[in-house]
Protein backbone atom coordinates (compact mmCIF):
# COMPACT_ATOMS: atom_id res chain seq x y z
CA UNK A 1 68.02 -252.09 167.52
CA UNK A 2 68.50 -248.50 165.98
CA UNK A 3 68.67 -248.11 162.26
CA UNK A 4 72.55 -246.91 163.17
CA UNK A 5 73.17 -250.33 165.00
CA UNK A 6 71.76 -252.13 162.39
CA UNK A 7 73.88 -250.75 159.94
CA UNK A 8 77.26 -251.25 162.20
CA UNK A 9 76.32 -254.90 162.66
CA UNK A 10 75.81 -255.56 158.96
CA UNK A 11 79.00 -254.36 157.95
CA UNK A 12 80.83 -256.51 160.62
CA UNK A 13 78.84 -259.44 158.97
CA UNK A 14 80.03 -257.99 155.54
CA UNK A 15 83.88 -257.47 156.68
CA UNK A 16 83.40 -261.18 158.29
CA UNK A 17 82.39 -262.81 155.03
CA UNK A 18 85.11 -261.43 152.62
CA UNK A 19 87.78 -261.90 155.58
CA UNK A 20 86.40 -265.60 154.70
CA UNK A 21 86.12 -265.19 150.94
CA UNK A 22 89.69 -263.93 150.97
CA UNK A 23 90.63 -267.09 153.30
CA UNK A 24 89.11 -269.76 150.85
CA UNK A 25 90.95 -267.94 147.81
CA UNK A 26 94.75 -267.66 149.87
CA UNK A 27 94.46 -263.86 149.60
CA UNK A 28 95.07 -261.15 152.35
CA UNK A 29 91.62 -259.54 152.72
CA UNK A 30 93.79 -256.26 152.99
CA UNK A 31 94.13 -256.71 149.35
CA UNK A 32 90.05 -256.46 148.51
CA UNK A 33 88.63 -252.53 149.20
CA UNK A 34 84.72 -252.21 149.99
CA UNK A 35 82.77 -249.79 148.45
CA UNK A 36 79.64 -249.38 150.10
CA UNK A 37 76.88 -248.24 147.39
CA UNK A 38 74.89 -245.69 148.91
CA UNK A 39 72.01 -245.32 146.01
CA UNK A 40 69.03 -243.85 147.32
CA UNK A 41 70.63 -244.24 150.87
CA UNK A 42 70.04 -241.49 153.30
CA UNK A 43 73.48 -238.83 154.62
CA UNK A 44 72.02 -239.76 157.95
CA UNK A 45 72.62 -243.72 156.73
CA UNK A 46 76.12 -242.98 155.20
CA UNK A 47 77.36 -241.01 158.67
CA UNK A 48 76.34 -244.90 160.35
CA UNK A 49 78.19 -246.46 158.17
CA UNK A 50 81.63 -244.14 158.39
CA UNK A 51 81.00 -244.21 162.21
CA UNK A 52 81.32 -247.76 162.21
CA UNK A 53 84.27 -247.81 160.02
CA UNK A 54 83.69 -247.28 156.51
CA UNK A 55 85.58 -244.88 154.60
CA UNK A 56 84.86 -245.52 150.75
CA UNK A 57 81.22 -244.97 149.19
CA UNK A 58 79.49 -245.23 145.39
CA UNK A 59 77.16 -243.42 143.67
CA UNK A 60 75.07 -243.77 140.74
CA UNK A 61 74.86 -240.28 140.04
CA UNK A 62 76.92 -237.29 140.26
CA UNK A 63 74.08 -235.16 140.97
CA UNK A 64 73.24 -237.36 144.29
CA UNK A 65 76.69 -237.39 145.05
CA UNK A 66 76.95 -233.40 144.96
CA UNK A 67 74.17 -233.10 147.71
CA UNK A 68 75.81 -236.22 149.74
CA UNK A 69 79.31 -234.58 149.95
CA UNK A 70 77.45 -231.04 151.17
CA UNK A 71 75.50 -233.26 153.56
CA UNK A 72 78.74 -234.81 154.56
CA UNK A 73 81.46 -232.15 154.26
CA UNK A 74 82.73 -232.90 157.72
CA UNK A 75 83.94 -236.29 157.22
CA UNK A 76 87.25 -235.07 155.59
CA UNK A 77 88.56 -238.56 154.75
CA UNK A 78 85.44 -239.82 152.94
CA UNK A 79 86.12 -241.34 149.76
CA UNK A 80 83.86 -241.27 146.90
CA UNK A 81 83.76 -243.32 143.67
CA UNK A 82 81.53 -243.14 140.74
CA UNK A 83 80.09 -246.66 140.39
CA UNK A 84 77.22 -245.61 137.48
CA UNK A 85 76.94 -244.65 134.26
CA UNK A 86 78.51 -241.33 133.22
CA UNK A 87 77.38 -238.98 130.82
CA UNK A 88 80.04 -236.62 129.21
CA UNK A 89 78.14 -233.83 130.15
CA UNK A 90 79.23 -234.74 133.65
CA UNK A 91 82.84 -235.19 133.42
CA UNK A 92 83.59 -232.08 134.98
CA UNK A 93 82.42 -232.55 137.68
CA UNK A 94 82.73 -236.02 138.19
CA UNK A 95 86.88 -235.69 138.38
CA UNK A 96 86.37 -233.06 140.92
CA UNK A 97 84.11 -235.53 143.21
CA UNK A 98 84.96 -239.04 142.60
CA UNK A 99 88.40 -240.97 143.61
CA UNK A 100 88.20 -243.76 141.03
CA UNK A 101 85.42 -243.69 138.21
CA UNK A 102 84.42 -247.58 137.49
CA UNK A 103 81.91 -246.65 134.35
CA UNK A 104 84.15 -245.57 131.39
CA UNK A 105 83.24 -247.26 128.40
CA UNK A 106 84.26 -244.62 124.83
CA UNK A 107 86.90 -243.18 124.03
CA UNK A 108 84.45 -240.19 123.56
CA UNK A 109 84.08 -240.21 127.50
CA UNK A 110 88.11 -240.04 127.82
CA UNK A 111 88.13 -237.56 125.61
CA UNK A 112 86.10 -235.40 127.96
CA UNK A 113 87.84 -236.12 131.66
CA UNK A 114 91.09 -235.47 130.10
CA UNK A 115 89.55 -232.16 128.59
CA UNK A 116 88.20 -231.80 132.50
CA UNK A 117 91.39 -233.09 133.68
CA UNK A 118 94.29 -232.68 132.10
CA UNK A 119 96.91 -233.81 134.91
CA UNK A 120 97.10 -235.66 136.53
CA UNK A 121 94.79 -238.08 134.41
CA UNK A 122 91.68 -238.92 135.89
CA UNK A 123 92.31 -242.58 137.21
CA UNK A 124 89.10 -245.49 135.58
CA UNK A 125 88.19 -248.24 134.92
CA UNK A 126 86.84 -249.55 131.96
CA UNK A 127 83.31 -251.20 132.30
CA UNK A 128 83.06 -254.23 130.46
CA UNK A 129 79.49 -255.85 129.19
CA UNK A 130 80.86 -259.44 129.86
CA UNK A 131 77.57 -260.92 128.57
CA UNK A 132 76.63 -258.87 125.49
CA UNK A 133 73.73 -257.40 127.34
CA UNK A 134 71.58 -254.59 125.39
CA UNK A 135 70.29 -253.12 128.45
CA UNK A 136 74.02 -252.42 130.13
CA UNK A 137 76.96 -250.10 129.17
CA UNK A 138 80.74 -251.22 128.85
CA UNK A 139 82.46 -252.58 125.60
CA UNK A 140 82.27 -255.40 124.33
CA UNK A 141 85.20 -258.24 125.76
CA UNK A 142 86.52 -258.65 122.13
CA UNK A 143 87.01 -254.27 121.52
CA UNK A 144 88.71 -253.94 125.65
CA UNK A 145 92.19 -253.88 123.92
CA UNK A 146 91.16 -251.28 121.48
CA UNK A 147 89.55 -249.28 123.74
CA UNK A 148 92.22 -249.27 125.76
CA UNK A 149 94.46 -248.55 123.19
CA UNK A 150 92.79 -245.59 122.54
CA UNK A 151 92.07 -243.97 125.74
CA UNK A 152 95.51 -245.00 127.70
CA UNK A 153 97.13 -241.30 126.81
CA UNK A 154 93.94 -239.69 128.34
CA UNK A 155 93.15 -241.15 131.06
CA UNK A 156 94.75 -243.38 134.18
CA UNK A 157 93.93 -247.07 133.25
CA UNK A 158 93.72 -248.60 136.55
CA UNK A 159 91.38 -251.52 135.82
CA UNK A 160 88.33 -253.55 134.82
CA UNK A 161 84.83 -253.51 136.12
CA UNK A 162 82.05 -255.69 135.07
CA UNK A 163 78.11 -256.66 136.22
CA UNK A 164 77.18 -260.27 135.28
CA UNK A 165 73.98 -260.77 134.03
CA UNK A 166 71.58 -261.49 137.52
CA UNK A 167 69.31 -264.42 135.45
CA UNK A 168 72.91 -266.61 136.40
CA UNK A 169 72.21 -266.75 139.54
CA UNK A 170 75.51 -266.20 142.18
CA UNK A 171 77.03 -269.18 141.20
CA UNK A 172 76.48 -268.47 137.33
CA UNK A 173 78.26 -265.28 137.83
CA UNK A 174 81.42 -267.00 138.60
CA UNK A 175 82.01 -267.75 134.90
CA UNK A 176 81.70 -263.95 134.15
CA UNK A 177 84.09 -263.12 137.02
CA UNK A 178 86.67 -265.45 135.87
CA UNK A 179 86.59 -264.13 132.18
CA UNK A 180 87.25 -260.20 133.43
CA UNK A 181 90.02 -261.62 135.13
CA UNK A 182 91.33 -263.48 132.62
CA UNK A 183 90.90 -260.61 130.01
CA UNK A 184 92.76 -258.10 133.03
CA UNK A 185 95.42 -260.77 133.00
CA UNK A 186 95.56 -260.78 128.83
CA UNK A 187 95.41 -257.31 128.78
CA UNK A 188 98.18 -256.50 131.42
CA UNK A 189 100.40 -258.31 128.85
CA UNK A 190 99.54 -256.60 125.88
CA UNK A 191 99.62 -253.26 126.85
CA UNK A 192 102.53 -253.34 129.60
CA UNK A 193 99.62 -251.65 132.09
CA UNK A 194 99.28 -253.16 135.42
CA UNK A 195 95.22 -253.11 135.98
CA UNK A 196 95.54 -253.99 139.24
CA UNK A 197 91.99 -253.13 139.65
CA UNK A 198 88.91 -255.66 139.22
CA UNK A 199 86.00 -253.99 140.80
CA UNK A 200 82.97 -257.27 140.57
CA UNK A 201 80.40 -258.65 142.97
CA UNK A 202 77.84 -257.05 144.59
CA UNK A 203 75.54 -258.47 147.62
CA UNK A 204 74.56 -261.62 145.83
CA UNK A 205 78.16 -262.23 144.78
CA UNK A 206 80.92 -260.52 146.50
CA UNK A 207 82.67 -263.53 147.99
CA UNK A 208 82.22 -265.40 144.37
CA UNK A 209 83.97 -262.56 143.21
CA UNK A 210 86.68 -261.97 146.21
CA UNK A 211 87.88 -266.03 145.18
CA UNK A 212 87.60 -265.33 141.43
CA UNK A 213 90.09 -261.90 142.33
CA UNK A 214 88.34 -259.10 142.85
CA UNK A 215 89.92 -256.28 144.49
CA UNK A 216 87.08 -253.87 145.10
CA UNK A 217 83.38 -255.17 146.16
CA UNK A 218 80.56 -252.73 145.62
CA UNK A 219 77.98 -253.33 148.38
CA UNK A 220 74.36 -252.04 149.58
CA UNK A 221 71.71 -254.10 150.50
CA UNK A 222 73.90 -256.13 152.63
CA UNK A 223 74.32 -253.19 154.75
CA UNK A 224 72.02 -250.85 154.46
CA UNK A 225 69.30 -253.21 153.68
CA UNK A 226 66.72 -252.82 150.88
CA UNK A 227 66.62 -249.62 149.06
CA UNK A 228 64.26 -246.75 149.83
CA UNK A 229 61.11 -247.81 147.42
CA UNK A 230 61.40 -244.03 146.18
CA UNK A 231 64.24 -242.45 144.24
């Protein structure tokens, strides 16, 4: 089977199992959005993928993403979202080439994509660091209200992403999932914002997620199979 077949097949399997996921949770599976992350993953890969359906992609870095969109400048309805860290340096560019930013986590970075811009506000989410882990970004759960607080007149607020810690295990992530919703849920009260967005789960864990509410899955290996050793 060509690489192309292989990835057309995957994402059938993929689209199968949250069609499932949404089943078990009494959702309409139109209401979850797949992101395939394309890290490392070749244009050539990414074409596969939109030619068997796919229409919204993540990158790590805006960088990558530059060269990917050249690569790719004749699939006019691709849709590109910034699923990694961003530096402020990058906010420029950034809310020219990403739909929906998942990473913002400082006011600091606000500050900068409404400096980049203005209006309409770029539209984020906030990254959340639902275990207290040193080696991830997002804010803490008990400073989300602050934050948002702070960076609601700069930016569009549109949700909450999070990445549970992987020593869990898929079923240990559940806990995490549930507590982003639950603080979305909170929050949506408090500030009178909808946050309809929870972007969680990623191969291991996307159908945990889908039942604990996530509306966007960001998914790789399960389609493209295992990165390129090389970055």
């Amino acid at each position: 089977m060509s690489i192309h077949n292989q990835i057309a097949a995957r994402l059938g399997e993929v689209r199968e199992r949250i069609e499932a996921a949404a089943r078990r949770a009494a959702r309409p599976d139109a209401s979850i959005r797949l992101v395939l992350a394309t890290k490392a993953q070749s244009p050539d890969a990414i074409r596969a993928a939109y030619q068997a359906g796919a229409r919204e992609f993540g990158e790590n870095y805006v960088q990558e993403a530059a060269r990917k969109r050249i690569a790719l400048a004749d699939l006019a309805d691709l849709r590109w979202h910034l699923i990694g860290h961003l530096q402020t340096n990058k906010a420029n560019h950034a809310v020219q080439y990403f739909e929906l930013i998942h990473s913002l986590d400082s006011e600091r970075l606000a500050a900068a994509l409404a400096r980049a811009r203005p209006m309409p506000p770029a539209p984020v989410l906030i990254e959340v660091n639902v275990a207290g882990e040193s080696s991830k970004h997002g804010v803490a759960p008990d400073r989300l209200g602050e934050l948002i607080g702070a960076v609601r007149d700069k930016v569009a607020v549109m949700g909450l992403m999070a990445i549970p810690p992987a020593a869990g295990g898929t079923e240990g992530a559940r806990g995490h999932f549930a507590r982003l919703r639950d603080l979305r849920d909170r929050l949506a009260v408090t500030t009178g914002l909808e946050l309809s967005e929870l972007s969680m789960g990623m191969s291991d864990d996307f159908e945990i997620a889908i039942e604990e509410g996530a509306t966007i899955v960001r998914i790789g290996r399960a389609v493209f199979g295992e990165r390129p050793a090389k970055h």
